[in-house]
Protein backbone atom coordinates (compact mmCIF):
# COMPACT_ATOMS: atom_id res chain seq x y z
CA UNK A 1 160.56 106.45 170.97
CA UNK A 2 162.02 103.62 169.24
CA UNK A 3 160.95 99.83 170.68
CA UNK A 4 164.82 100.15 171.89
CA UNK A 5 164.23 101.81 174.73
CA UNK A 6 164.32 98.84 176.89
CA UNK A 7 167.50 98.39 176.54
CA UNK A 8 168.86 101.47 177.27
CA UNK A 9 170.74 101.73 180.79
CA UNK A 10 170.44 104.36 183.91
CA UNK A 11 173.10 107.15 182.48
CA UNK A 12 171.89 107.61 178.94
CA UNK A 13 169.58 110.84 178.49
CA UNK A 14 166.77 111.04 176.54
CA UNK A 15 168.47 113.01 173.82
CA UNK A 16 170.72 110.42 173.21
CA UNK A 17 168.17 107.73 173.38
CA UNK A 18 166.56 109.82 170.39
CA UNK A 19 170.06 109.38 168.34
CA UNK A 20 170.84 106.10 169.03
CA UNK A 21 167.33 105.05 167.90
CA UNK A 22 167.61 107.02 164.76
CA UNK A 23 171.04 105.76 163.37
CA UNK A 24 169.27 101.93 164.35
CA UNK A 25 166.53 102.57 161.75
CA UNK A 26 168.89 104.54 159.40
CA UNK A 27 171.42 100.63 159.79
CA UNK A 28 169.40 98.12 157.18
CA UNK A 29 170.67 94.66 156.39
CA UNK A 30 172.45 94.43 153.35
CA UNK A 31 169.79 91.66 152.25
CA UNK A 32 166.56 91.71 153.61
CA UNK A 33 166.81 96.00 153.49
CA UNK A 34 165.24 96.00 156.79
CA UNK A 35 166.47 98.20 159.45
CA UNK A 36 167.97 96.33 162.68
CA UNK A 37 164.69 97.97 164.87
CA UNK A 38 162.64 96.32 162.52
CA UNK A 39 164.43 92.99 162.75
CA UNK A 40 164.79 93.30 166.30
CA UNK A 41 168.10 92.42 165.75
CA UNK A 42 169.40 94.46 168.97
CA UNK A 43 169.21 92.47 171.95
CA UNK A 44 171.77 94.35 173.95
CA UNK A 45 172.81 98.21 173.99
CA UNK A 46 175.75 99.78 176.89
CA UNK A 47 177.02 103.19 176.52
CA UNK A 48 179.60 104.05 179.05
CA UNK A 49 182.15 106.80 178.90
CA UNK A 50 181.74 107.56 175.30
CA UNK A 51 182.01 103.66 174.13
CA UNK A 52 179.05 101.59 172.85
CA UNK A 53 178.67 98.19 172.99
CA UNK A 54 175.90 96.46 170.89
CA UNK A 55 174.79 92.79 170.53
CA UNK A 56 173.19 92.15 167.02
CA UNK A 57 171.16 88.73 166.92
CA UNK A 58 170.98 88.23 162.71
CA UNK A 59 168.13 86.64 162.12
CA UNK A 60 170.06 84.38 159.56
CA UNK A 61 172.86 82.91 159.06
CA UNK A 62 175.21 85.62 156.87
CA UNK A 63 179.08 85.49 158.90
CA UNK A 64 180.56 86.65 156.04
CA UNK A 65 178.54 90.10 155.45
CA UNK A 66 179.05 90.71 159.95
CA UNK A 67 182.30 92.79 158.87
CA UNK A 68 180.69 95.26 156.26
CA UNK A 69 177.51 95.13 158.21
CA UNK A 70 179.88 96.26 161.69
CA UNK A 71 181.45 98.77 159.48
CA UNK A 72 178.47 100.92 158.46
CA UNK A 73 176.95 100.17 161.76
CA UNK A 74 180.10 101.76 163.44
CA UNK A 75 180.09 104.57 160.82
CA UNK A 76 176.81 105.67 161.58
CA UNK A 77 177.54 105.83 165.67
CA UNK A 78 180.31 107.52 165.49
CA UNK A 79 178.63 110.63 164.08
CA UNK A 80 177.00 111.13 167.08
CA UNK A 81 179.15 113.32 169.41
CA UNK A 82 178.55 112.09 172.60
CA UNK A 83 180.38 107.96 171.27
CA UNK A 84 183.81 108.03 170.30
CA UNK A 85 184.11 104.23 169.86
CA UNK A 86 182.09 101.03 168.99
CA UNK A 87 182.06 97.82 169.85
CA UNK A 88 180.13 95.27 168.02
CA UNK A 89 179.29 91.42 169.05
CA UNK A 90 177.49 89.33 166.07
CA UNK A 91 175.17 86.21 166.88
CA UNK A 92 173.11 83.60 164.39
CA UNK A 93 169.60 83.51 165.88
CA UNK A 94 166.80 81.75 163.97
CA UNK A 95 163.65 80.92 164.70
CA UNK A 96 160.99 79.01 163.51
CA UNK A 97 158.83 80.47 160.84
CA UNK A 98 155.44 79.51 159.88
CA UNK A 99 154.50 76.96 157.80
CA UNK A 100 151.18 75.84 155.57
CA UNK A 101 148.65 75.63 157.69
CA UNK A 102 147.17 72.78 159.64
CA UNK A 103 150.57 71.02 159.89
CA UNK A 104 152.32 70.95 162.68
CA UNK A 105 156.03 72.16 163.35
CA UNK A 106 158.73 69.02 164.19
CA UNK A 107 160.65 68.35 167.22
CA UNK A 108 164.37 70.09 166.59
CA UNK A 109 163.58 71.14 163.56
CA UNK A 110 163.00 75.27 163.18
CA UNK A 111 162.71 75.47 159.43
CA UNK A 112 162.35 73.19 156.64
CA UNK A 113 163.34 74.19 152.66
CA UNK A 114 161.65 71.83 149.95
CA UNK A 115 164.48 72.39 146.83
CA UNK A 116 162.08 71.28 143.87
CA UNK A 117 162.67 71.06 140.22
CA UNK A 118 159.40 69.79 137.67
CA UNK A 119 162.01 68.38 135.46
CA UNK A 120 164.96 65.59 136.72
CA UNK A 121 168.31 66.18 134.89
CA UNK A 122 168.28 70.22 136.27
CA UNK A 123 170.91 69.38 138.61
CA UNK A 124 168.61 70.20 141.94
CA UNK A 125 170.36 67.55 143.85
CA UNK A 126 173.76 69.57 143.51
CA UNK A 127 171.92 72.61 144.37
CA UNK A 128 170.43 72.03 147.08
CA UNK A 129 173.94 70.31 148.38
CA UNK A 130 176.06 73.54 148.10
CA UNK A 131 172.40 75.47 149.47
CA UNK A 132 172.98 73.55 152.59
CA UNK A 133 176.69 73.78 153.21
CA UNK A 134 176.64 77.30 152.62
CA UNK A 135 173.99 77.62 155.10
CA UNK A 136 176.60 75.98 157.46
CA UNK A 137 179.31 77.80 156.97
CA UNK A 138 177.61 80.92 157.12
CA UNK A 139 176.74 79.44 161.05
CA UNK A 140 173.33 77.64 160.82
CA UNK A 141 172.35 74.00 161.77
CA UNK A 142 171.83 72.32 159.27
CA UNK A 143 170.61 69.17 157.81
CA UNK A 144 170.13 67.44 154.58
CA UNK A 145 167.05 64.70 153.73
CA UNK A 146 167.17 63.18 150.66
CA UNK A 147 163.54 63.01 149.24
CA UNK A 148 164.23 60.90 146.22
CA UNK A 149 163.54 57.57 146.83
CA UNK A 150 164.19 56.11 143.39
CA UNK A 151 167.48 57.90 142.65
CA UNK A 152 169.29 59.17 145.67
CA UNK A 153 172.40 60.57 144.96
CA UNK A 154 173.39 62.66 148.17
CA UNK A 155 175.40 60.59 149.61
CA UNK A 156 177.42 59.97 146.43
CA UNK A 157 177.69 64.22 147.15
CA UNK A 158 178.71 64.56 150.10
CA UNK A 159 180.88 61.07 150.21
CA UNK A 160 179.01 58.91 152.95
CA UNK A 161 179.84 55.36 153.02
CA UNK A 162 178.14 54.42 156.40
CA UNK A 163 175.24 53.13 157.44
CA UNK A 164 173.20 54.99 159.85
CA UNK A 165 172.88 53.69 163.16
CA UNK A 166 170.62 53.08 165.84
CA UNK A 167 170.78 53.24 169.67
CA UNK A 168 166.88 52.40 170.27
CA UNK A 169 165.95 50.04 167.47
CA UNK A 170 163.60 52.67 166.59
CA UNK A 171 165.29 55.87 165.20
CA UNK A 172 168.49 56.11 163.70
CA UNK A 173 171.58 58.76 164.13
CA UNK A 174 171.60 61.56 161.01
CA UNK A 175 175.27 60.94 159.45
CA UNK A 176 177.51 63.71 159.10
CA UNK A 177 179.19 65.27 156.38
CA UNK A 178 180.98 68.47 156.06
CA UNK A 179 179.20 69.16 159.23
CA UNK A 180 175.93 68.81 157.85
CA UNK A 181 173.46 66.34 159.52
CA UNK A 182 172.39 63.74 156.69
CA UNK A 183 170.14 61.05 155.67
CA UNK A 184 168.81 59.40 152.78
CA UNK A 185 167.53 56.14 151.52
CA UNK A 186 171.11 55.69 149.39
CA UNK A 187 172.35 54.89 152.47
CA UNK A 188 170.42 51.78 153.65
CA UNK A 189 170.89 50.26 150.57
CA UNK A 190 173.70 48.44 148.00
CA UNK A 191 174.21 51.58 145.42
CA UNK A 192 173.25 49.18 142.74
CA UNK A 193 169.79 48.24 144.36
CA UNK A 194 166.46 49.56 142.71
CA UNK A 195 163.90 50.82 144.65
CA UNK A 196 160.99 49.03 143.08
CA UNK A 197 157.91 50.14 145.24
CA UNK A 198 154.77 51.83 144.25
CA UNK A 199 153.75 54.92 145.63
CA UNK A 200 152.13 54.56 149.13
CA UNK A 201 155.10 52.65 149.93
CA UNK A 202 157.70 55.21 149.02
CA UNK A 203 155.45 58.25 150.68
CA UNK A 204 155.84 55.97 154.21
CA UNK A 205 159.85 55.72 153.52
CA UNK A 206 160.10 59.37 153.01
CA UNK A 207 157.73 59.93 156.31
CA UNK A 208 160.02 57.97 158.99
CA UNK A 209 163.38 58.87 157.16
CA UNK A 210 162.03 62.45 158.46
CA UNK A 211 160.45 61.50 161.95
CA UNK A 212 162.44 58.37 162.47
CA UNK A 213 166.00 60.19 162.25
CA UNK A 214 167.05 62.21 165.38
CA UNK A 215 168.20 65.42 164.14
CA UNK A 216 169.97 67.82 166.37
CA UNK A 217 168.77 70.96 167.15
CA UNK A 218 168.46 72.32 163.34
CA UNK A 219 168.04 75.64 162.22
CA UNK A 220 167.64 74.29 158.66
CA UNK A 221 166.17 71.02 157.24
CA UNK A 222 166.89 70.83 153.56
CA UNK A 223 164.97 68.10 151.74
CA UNK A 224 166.22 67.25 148.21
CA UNK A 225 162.92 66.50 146.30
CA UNK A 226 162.34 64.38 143.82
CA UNK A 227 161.29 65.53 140.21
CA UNK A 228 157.65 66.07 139.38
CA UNK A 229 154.31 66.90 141.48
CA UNK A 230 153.66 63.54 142.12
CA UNK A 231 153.32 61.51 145.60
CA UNK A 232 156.05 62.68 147.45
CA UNK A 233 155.13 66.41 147.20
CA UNK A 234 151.66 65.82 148.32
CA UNK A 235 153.12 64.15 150.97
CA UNK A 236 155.01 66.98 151.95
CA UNK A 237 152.71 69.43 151.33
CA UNK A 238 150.12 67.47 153.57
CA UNK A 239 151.99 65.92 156.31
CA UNK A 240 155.27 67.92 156.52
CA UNK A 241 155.62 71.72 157.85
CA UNK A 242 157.84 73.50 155.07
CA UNK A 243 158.79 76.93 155.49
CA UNK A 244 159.20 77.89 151.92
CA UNK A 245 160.40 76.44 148.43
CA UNK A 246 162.76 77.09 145.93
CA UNK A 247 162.65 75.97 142.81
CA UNK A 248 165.98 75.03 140.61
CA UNK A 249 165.35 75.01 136.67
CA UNK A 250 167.29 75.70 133.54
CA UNK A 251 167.10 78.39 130.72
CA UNK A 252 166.02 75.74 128.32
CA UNK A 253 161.84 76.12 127.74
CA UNK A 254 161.33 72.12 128.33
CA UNK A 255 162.55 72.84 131.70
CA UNK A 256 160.55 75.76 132.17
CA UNK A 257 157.30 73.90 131.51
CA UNK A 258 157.54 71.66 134.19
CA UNK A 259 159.39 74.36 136.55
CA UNK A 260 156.39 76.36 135.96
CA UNK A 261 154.14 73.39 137.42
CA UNK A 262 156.14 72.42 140.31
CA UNK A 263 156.09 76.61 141.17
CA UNK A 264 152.11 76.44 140.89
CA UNK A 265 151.68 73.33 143.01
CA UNK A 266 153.31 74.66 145.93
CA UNK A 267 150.90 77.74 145.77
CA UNK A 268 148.02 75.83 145.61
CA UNK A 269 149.23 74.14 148.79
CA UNK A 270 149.78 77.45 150.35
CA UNK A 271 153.35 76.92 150.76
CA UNK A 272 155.27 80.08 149.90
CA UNK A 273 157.99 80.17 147.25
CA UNK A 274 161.17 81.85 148.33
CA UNK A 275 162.99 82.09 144.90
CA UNK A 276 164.31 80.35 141.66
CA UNK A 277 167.44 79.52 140.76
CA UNK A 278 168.86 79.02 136.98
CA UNK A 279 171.15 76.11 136.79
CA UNK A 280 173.57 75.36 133.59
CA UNK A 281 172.69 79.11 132.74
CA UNK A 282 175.88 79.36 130.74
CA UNK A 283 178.69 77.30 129.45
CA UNK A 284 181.74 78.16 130.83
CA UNK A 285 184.53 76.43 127.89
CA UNK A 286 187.57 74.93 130.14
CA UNK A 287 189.81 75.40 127.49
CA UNK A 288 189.64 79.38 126.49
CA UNK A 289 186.97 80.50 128.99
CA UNK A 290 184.15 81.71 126.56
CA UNK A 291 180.74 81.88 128.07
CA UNK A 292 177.52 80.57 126.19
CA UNK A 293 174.03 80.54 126.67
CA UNK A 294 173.44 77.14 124.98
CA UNK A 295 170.36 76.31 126.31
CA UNK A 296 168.47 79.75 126.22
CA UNK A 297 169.23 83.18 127.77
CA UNK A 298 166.92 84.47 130.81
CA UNK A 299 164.80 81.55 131.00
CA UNK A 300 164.91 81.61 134.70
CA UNK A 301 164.93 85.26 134.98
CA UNK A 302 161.87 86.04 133.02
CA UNK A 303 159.79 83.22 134.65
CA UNK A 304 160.14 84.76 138.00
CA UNK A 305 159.26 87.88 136.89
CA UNK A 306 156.43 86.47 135.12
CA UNK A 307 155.11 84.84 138.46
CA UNK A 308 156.23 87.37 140.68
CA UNK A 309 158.96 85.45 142.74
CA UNK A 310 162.38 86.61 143.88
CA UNK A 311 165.41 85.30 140.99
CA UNK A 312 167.51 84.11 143.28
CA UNK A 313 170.55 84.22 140.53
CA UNK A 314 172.48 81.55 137.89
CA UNK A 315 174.92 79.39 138.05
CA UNK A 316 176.94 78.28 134.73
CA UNK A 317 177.55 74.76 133.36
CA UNK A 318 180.82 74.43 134.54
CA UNK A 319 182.81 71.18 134.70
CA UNK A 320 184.17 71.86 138.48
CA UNK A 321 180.78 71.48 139.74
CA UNK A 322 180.14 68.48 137.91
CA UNK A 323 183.38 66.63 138.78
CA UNK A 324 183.64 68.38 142.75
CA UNK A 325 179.96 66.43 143.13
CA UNK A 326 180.77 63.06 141.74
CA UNK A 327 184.08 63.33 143.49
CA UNK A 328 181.99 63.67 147.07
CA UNK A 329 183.81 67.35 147.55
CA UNK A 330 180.77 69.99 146.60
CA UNK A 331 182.04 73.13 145.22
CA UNK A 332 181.13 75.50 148.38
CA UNK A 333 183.69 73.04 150.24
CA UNK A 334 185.98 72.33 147.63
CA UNK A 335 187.01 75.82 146.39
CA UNK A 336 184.91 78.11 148.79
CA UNK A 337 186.63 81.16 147.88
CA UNK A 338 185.76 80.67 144.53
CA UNK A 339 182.74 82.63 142.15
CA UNK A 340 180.72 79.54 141.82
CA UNK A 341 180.83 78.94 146.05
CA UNK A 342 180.08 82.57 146.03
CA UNK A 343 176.90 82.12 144.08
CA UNK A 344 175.81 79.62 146.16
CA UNK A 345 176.23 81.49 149.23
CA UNK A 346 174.89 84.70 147.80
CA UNK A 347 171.76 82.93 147.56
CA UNK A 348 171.81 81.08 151.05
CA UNK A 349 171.71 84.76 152.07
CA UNK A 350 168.33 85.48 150.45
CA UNK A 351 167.06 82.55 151.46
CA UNK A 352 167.49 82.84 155.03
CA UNK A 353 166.98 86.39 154.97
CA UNK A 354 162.88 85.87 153.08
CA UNK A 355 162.56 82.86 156.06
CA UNK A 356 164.28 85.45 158.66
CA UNK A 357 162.10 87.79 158.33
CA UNK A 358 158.39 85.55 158.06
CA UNK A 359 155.72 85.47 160.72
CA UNK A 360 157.08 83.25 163.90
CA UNK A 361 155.60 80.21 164.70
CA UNK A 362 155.36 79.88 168.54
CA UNK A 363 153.94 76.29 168.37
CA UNK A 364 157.27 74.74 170.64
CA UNK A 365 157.84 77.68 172.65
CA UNK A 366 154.86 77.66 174.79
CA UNK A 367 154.92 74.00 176.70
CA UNK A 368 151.88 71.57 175.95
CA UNK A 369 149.04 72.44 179.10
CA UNK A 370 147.10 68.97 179.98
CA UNK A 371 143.95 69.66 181.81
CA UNK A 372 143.35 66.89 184.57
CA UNK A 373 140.19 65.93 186.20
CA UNK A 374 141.68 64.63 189.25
């Protein structure tokens, strides 16, 4: 019998038990391809005069799949003769996930996403901006750090033009945009101010923008890194629990080189790579609408095949994304019904979905036990 069994009430025989445990492993998640007994996605099962009500806990955040998901769900029930109608309740519940070992997980903080690029100019700073607000809107928690110390550019994004405050003198309250918790060094500073520090410096300012900021309860950190393998990813790597990485490149072979680095660095680290993503794959023209590969065709594509990591999909040069960021209205928020936003969410979904279903890291649900000698 199926690990569903404890849920199954006084009044439901053993042959129907059988069924309903069957059609469970014959339901998989459009995404992951895992059946819902596998992702122990049931948490509550009542049958009562022919009706079924289920609870499904997603282990990600995917509200706009819940009504196809319901549908086959449903379709699959009703073939058994004993339920004649189905009732379905969705919930977002993620958990932390491990991370690289010997680091330990942060307070409110379930899951962290490094979005990495080897080469600057990729336009990782826009992805990983529509990444997180399509997390959002598909019902996570989520926050944004901007990594890059020497050119942030997230808050020109997402529109901030506060200052982050303080209650204690000591931390400092995330700022919110589009419902996303925020922070980044851009917003300290004048916007024409250089940042000219030296390494160990800029390592401690990425450090307590992470531990001094009080996030809230996220599901999702998303930090924005800089370009390059330098001191901030060791940093990271070292001092900071990530989840997984994805890494943002273009078709063009100059940006594969360094992509190619950045991808081997975070193996070396041990932290796992969840994807890549193929920016300015093609040029959309905004005059007659003809598509061109003008820096390369299946750049991205082949790479990930060549190092064995999910393609998370492309996205095309288009102007709209261009002017939506510089305008402080990202695309997923500005036109979210459209094919680009779609993109962008389509991979949100695989993303959460490869964290959803990793290894759980119990670390801060068990308290701390102190052993006194009294």
């Amino acid at each position: 019998m199926g690990i569903l069994n404890s849920l199954f009430g006084n009044g439901i025989s053993a042959e129907l038990q059988e069924k309903l445990n069957q059609k469970i492993k014959a339901c998989t998640d459009p995404i992951s391809k895992q059946d819902f007994e596998s992702l122990k996605a049931i948490s509550e099962l009542q049958f009562k005069k022919g009706h079924l009500n289920l609870t499904i806990n997603m282990p990600y955040p995917c509200k706009s799949l819940w009504p196809s998901i319901e549908q086959n769900i449903t379709h699959e029930f009703l073939q058994i003769d004993e339920i004649h109608s189905v009732e379905i309740k969705f919930e977002t519940k993620v958990v932390s996930h491990d991370a690289q070992k010997g680091v330990s997980p942060l307070p409110n903080i379930k899951n962290i996403i490094a979005i990495a690029s080897g080469k600057g100019g990729v336009g990782k700073s826009t992805t990983s901006v529509n990444l997180a607000l399509a997390l959002q809107q598909e019902g996570a928690s989520v926050g944004i750090l901007d990594a890059d110390i020497y050119g942030p550019s997230i808050p020109t994004m997402l529109n901030i033009k506060d200052k982050p405050q303080t209650e204690d003198g000591k931390s400092m309250q995330p700022l919110p945009a589009y419902g996303l918790q925020v922070m980044s060094i851009g917003a300290l500073i004048e916007e024409d101010s250089p940042m000219i520090w030296r390494g160990p410096i800029v390592t401690q300012t990425l450090t307590q923008l992470l531990k001094e900021t009080n996030w809230d309860d996220l599901d999702y950190l998303v930090i924005d890194l800089p370009p390059g393998t330098g001191d901030v990813q060791l940093t990271l790597s070292q001092q900071i629990p990530v989840t997984g990485a994805v890494i943002v490149t273009t078709p063009q072979q100059v940006s594969l080189i360094d992509a190619k680095k950045g991808l081997k660095m975070f193996e070396k680290v041990e932290i796992p790579v969840l994807g890549l993503i193929e920016n300015m794959s093609t040029h959309i023209c905004s005059n007659c609408g003809h598509e061109e590969a003008i820096f390369g065709a299946n750049g991205g594509k082949n790479m990930a095949k060549e190092y064995q990591v999910d393609f998370l999909g492309a996205l095309p040069l288009d102007i709209r994304i261009r002017e939506e960021a510089d305008a402080g209205k990202p695309t997923v928020t500005a036109e979210p019904n459209s094919e680009i936003a779609q993109k962008y969410r389509s991979m949100a979904h695989q993303i959460g979905a490869k964290i959803g279903i990793k290894k759980r890291n119990y670390a801060n649900v068990f308290p701390n036990i102190v052993i006194q000698n009294n």
